[in-house]
C-alpha atoms as a PDB file:
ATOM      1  CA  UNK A   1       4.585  12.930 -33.100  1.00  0.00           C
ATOM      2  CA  UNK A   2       6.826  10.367 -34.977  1.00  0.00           C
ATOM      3  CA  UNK A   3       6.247   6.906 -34.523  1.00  0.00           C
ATOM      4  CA  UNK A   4      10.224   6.655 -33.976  1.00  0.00           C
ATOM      5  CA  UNK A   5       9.563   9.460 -30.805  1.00  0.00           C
ATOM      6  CA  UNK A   6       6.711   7.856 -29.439  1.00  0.00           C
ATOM      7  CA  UNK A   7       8.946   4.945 -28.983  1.00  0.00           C
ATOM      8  CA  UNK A   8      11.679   6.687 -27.823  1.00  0.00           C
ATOM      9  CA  UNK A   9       9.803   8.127 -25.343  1.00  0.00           C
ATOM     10  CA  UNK A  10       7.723   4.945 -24.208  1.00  0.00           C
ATOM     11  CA  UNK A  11      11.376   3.637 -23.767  1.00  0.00           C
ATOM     12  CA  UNK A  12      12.653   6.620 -21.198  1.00  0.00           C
ATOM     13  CA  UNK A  13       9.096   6.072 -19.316  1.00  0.00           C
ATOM     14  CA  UNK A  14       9.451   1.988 -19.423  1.00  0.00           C
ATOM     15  CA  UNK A  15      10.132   2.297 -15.795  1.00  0.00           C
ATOM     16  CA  UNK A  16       6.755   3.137 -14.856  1.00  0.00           C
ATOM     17  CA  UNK A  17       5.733  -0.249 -16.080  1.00  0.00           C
ATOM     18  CA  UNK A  18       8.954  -2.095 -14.958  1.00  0.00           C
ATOM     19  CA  UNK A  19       8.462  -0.798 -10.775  1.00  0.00           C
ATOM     20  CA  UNK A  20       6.167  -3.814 -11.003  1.00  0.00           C
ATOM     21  CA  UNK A  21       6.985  -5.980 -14.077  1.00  0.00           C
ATOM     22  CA  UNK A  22      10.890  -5.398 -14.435  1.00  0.00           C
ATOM     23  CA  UNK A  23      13.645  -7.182 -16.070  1.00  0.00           C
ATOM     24  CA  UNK A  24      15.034  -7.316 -12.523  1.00  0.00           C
ATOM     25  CA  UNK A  25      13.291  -6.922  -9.578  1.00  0.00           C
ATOM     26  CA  UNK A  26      12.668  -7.575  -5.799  1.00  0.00           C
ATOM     27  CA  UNK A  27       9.890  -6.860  -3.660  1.00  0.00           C
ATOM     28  CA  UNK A  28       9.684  -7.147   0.250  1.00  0.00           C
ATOM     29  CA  UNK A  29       6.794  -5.867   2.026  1.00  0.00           C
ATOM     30  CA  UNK A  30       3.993  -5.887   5.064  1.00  0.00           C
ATOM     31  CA  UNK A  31       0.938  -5.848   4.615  1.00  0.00           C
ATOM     32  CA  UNK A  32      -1.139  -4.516   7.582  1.00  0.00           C
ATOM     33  CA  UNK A  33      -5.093  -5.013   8.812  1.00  0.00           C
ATOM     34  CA  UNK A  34      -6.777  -2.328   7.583  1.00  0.00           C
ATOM     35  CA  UNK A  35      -5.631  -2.311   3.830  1.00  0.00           C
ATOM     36  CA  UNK A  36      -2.484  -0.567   4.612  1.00  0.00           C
ATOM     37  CA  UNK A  37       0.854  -2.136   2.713  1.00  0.00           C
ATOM     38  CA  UNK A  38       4.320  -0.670   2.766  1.00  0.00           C
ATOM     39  CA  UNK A  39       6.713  -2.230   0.264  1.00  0.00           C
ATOM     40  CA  UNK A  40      10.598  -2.232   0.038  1.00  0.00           C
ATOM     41  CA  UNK A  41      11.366  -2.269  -3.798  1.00  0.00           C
ATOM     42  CA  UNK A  42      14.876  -2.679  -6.084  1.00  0.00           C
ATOM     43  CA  UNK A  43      14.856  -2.451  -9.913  1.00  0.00           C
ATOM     44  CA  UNK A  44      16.838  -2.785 -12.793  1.00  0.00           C
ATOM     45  CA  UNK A  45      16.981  -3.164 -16.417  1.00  0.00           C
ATOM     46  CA  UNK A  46      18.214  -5.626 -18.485  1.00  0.00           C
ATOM     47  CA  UNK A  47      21.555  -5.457 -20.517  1.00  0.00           C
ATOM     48  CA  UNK A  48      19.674  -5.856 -23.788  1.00  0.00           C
ATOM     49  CA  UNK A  49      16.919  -3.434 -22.795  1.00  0.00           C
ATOM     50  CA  UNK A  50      19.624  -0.980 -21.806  1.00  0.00           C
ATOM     51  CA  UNK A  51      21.280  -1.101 -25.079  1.00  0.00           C
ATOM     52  CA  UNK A  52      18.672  -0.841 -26.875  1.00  0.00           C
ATOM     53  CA  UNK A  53      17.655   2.634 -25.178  1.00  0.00           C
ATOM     54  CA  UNK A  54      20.934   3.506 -25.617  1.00  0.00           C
ATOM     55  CA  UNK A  55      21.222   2.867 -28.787  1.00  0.00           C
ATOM     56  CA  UNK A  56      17.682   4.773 -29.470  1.00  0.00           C
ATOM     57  CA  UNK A  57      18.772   7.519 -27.813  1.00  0.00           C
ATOM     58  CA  UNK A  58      21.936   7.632 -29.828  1.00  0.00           C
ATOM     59  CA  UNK A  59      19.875   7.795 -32.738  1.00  0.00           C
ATOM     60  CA  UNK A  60      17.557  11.000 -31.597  1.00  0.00           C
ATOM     61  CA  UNK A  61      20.921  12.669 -30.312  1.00  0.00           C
ATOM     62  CA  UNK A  62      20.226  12.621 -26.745  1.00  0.00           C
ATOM     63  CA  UNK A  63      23.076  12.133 -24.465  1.00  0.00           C
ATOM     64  CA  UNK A  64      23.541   8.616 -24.216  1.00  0.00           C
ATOM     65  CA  UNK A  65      25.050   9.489 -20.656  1.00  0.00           C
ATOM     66  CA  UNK A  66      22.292  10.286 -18.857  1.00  0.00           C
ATOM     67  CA  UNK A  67      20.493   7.956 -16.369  1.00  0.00           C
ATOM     68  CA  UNK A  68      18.109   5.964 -18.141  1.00  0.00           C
ATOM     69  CA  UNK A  69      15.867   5.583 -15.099  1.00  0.00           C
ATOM     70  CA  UNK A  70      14.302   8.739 -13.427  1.00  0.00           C
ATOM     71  CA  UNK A  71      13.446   7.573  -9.936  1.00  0.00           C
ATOM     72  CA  UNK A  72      12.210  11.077  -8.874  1.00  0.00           C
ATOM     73  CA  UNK A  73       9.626  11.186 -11.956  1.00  0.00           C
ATOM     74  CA  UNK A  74       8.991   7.705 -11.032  1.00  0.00           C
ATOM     75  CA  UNK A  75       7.937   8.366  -8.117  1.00  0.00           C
ATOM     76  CA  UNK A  76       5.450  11.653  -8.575  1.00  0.00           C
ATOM     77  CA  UNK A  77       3.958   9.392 -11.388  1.00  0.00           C
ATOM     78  CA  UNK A  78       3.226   6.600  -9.029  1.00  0.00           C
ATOM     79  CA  UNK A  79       2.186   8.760  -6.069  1.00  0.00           C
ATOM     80  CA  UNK A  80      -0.509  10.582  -8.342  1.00  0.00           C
ATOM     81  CA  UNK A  81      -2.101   7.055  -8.856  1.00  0.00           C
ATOM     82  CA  UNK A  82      -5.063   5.899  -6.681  1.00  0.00           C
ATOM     83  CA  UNK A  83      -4.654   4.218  -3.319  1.00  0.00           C
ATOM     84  CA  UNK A  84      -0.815   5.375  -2.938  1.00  0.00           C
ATOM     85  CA  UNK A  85       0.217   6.876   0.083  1.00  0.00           C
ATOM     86  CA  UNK A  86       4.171   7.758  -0.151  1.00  0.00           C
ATOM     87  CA  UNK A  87       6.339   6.977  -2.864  1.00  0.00           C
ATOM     88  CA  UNK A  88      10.402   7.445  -2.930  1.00  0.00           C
ATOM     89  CA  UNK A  89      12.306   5.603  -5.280  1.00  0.00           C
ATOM     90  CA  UNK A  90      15.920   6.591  -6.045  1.00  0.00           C
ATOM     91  CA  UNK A  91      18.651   6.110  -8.133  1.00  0.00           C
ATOM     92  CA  UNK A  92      21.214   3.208  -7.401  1.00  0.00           C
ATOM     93  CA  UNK A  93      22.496   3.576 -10.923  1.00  0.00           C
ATOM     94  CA  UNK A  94      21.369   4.584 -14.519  1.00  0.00           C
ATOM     95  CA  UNK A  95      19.672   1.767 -14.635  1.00  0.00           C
ATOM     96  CA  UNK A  96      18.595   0.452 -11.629  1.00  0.00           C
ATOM     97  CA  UNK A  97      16.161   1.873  -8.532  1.00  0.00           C
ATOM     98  CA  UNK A  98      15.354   1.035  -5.016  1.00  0.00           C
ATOM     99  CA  UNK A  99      13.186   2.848  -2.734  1.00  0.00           C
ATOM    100  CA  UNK A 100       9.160   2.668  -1.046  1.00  0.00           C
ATOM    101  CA  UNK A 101       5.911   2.842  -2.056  1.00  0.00           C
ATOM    102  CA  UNK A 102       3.256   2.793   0.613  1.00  0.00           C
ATOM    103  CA  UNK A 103      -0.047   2.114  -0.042  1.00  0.00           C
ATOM    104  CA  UNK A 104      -2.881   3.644   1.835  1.00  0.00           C
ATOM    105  CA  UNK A 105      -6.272   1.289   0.595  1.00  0.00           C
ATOM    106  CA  UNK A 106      -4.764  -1.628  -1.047  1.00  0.00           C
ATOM    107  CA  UNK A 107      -8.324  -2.514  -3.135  1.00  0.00           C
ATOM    108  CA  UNK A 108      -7.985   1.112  -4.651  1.00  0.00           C
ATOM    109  CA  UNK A 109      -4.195   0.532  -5.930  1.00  0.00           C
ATOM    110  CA  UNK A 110      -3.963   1.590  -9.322  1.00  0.00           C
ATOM    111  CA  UNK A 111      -8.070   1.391  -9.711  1.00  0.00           C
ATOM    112  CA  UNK A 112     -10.354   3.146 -11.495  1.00  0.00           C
ATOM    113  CA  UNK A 113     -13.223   2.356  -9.040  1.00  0.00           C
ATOM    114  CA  UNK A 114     -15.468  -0.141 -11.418  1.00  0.00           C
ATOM    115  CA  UNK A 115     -15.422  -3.314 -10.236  1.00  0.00           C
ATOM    116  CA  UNK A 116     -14.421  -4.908 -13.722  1.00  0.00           C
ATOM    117  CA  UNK A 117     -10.700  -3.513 -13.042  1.00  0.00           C
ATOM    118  CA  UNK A 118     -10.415  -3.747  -9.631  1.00  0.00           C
ATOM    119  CA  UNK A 119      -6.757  -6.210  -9.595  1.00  0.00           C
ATOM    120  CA  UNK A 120      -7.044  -6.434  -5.614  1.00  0.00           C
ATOM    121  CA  UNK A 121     -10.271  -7.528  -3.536  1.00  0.00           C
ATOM    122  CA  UNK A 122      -9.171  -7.436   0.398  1.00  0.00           C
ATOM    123  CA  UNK A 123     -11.776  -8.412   3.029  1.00  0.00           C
ATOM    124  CA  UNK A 124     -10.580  -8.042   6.809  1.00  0.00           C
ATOM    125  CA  UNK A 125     -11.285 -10.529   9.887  1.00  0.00           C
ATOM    126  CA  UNK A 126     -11.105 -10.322  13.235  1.00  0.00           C
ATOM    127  CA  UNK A 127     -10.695 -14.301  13.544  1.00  0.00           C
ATOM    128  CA  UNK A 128      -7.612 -16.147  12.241  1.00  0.00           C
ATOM    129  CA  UNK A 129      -8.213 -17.028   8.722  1.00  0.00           C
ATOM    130  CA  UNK A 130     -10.831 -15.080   8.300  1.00  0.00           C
ATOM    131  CA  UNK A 131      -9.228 -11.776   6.317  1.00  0.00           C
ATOM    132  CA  UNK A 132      -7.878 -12.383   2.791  1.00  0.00           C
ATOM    133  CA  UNK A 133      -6.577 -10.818  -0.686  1.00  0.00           C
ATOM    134  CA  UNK A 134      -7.544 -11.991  -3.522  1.00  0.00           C
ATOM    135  CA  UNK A 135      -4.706 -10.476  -6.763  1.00  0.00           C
ATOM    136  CA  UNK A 136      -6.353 -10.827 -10.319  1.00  0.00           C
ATOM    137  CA  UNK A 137      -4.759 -10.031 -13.562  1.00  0.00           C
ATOM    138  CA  UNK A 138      -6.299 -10.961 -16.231  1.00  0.00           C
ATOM    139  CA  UNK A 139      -7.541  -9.273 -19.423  1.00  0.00           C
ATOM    140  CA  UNK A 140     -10.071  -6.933 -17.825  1.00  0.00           C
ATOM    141  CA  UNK A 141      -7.673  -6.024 -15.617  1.00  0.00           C
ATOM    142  CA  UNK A 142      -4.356  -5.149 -16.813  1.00  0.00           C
ATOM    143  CA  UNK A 143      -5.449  -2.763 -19.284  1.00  0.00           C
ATOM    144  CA  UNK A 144      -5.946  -0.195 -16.944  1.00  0.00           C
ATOM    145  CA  UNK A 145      -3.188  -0.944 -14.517  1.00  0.00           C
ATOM    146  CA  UNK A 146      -1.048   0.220 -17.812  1.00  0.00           C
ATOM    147  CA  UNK A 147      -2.970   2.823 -18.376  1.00  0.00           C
ATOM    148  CA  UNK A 148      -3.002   4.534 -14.961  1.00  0.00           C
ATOM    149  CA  UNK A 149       1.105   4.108 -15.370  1.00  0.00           C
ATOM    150  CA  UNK A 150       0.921   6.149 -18.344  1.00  0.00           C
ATOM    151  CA  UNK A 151      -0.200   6.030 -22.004  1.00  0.00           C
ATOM    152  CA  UNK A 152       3.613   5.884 -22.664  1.00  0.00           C
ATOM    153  CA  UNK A 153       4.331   2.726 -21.305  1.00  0.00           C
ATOM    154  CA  UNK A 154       1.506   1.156 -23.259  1.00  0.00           C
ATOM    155  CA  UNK A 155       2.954   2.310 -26.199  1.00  0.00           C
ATOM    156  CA  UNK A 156       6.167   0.907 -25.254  1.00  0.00           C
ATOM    157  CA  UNK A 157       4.242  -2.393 -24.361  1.00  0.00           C
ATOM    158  CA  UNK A 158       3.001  -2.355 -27.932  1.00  0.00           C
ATOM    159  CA  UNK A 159       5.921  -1.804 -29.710  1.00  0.00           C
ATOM    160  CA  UNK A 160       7.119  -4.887 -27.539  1.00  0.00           C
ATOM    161  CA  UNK A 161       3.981  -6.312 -29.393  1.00  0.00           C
ATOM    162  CA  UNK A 162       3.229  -7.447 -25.773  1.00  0.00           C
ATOM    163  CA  UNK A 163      -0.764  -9.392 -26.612  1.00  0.00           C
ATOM    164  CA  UNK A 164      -1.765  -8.054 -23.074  1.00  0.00           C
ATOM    165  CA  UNK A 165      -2.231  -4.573 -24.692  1.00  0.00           C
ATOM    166  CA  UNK A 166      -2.832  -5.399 -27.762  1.00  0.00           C
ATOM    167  CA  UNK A 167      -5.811  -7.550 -27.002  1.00  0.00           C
ATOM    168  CA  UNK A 168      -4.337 -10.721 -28.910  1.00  0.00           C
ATOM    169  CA  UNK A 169      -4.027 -14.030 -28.042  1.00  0.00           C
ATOM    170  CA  UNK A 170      -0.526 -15.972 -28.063  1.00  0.00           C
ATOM    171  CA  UNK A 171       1.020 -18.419 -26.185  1.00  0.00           C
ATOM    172  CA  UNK A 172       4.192 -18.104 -24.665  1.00  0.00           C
ATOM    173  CA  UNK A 173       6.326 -19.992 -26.958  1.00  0.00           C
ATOM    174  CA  UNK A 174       4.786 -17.889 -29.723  1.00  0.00           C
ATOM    175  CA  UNK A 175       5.566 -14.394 -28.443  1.00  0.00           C
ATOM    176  CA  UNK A 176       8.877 -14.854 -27.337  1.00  0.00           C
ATOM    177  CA  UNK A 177       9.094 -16.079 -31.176  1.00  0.00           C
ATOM    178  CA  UNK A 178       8.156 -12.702 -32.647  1.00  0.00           C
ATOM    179  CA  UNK A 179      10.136 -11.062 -30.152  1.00  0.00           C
ATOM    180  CA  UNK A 180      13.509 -13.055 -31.393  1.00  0.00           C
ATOM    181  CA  UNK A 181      11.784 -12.484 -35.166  1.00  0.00           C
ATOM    182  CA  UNK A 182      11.838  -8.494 -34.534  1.00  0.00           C
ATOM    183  CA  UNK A 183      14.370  -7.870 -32.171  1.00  0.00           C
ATOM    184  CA  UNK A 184      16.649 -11.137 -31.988  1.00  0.00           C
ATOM    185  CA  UNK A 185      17.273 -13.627 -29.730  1.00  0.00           C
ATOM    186  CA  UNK A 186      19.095 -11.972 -26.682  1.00  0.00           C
ATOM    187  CA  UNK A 187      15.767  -9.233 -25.772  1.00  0.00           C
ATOM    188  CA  UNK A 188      13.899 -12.907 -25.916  1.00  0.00           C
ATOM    189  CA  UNK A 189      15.892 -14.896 -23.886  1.00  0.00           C
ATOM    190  CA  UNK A 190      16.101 -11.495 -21.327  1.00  0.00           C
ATOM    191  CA  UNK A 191      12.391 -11.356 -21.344  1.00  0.00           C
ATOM    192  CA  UNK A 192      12.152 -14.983 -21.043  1.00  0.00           C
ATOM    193  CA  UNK A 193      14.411 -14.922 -17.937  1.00  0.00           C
ATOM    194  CA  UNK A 194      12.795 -11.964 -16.206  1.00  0.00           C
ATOM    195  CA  UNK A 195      10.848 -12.506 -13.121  1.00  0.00           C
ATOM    196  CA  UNK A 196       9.272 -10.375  -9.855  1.00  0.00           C
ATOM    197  CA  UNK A 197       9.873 -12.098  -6.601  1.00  0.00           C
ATOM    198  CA  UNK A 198       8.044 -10.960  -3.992  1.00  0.00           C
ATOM    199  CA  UNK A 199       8.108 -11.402   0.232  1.00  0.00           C
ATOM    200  CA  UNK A 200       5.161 -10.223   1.537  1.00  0.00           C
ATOM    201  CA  UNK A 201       4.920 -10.280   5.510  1.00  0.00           C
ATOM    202  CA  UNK A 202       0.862 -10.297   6.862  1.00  0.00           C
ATOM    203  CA  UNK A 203      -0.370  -9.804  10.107  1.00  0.00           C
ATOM    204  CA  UNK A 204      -1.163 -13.318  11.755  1.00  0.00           C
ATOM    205  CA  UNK A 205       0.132 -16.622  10.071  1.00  0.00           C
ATOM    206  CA  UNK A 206      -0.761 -17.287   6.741  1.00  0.00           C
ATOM    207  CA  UNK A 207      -3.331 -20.085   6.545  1.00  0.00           C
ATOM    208  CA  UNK A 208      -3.919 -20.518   2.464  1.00  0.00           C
ATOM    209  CA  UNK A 209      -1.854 -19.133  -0.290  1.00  0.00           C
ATOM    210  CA  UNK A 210      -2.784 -20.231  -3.505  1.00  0.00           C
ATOM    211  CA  UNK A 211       0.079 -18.996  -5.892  1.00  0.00           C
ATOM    212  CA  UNK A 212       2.514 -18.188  -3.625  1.00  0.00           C
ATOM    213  CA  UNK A 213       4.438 -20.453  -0.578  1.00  0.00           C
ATOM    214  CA  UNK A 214       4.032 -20.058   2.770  1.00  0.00           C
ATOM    215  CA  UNK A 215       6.704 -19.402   5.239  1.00  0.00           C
ATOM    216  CA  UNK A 216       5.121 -18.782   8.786  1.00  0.00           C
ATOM    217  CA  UNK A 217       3.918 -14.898   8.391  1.00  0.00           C
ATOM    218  CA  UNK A 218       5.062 -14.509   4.865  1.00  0.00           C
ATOM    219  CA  UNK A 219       4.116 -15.426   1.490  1.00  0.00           C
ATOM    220  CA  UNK A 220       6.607 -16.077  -1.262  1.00  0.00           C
ATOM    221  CA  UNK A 221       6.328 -15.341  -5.393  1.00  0.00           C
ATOM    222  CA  UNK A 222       7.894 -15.982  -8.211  1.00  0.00           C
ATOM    223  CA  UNK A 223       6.141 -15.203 -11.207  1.00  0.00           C
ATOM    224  CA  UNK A 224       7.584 -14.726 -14.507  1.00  0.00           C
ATOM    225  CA  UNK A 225       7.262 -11.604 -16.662  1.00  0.00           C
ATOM    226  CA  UNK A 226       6.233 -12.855 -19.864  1.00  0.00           C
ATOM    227  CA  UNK A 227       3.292 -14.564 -18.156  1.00  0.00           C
ATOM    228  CA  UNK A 228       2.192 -10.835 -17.332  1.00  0.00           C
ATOM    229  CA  UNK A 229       3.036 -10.190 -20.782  1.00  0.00           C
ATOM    230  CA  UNK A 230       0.948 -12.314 -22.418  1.00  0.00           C
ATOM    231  CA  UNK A 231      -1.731 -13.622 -20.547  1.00  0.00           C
ATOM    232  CA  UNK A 232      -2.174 -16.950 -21.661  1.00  0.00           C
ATOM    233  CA  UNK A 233      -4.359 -17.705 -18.813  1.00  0.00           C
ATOM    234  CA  UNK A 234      -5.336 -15.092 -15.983  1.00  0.00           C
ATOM    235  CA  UNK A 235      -2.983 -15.332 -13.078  1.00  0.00           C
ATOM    236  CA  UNK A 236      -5.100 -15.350  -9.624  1.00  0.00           C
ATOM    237  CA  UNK A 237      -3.081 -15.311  -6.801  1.00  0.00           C
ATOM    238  CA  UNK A 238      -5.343 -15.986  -3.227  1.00  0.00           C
ATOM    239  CA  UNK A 239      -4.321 -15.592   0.412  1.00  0.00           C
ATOM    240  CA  UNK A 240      -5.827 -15.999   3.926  1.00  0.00           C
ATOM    241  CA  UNK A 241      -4.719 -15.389   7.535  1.00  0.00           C
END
């Protein structure tokens, strides 16, 4: 396969990566004793990141017309992965996706089983404050999130030259550097911008939250994309109830 395909197609499958890490994206879900967490997503790409598909696909001949998000193969890729319960995510427009994904084990999301890439430690009380979650990413980690996603979407990752996959260090400021260097300055001011915000509801009041703000039941977050991308420093996010 040409390297020009493999990019194409790491392009068509970027959603698989961006259900979590998307140009634009909202999450709102409850998290229940037991492991169990249902969550309420929307999704969308960027205007630079659709134009560049476009313009890719332009290139191979594909119809440029076509949706450039799948939410139906989105969702039998994600509901193949471990600890996933029920996924339905469907299209809102070409480029955009709302829908569920409910999670049966939350510790097994996305896991291979060694403890080394486990992302999500949860350890349930019976006394307030005594159950918590503990959400690592770090370079251990992420890895094999992306690669339980698909090999695609790493391959899209690393023609993004994104260090997480590529096992390099970078700073912020330096990435988003080669990304204006290689693909100009809009995609790096997009990817700059991007962010997941997340509302997750738990099952008593939230007593500690490191990472994330506290409103009564709910924790808050707001945690930008390139941070995932690069991976300056691991990003631990740690919650009690």
């Amino acid at each position: 396969m040409t390297t020009m395909k493999k990019l194409f197609l790491s392009l068509m499958l970027l959603p698989l990566f961006l259900t979590f890490f998307s140009c634009t994206a909202g999450i709102e879900g409850e998290f229940k004793e037991g492991g169990e967490v249902n969550l309420t997503l929307k999704t969308a790409l960027g205007p630079r990141m659709i134009a560049l598909v476009r313009s890719l696909r332009g290139f191979m001949g594909e119809d440029g017309n076509e949706p450039i998000l799948d939410g139906l193969a989105i969702s039998q890729s994600i509901a193949a992965s471990p600890g996933a319960r029920a996924v339905r995510l469907v299209n809102t427009g070409p480029s955009a996706l709302d829908g569920i994904i409910s999670i049966s084990k939350v510790d097994d999301f996305l896991s291979a089983g060694a403890s080394k890439t486990r992302f999500i430690s949860y350890t349930e009380g019976r006394e307030a404050g005594t159950s918590s979650v503990v959400i690592l990413i770090d370079r251990n980690s992420a890895p094999e999130i992306i690669s339980r996603l698909s090999s695609e979407v790493e391959e899209y990752l690393s023609a993004l030259m994104a260090p997480v996959v590529l096992g390099e260090t970078s700073t912020r400021r330096e990435y988003l550097q080669l990304i204006t260097s290689v693909y100009g300055r809009p995609l790096a001011d997009e990817i700059a911008a991007a962010r997941l915000k997340a509302s997750i509801e738990f099952p008593r009041p939230v007593k500690t939250a490191a990472g994330g703000n506290i409103v009564g039941r709910k924790v808050e977050f707001d945690v930008p994309i390139v941070d995932i991308l690069v991976l300056e420093k691991p990003l631990r996010y740690e919650l009690s109830w």
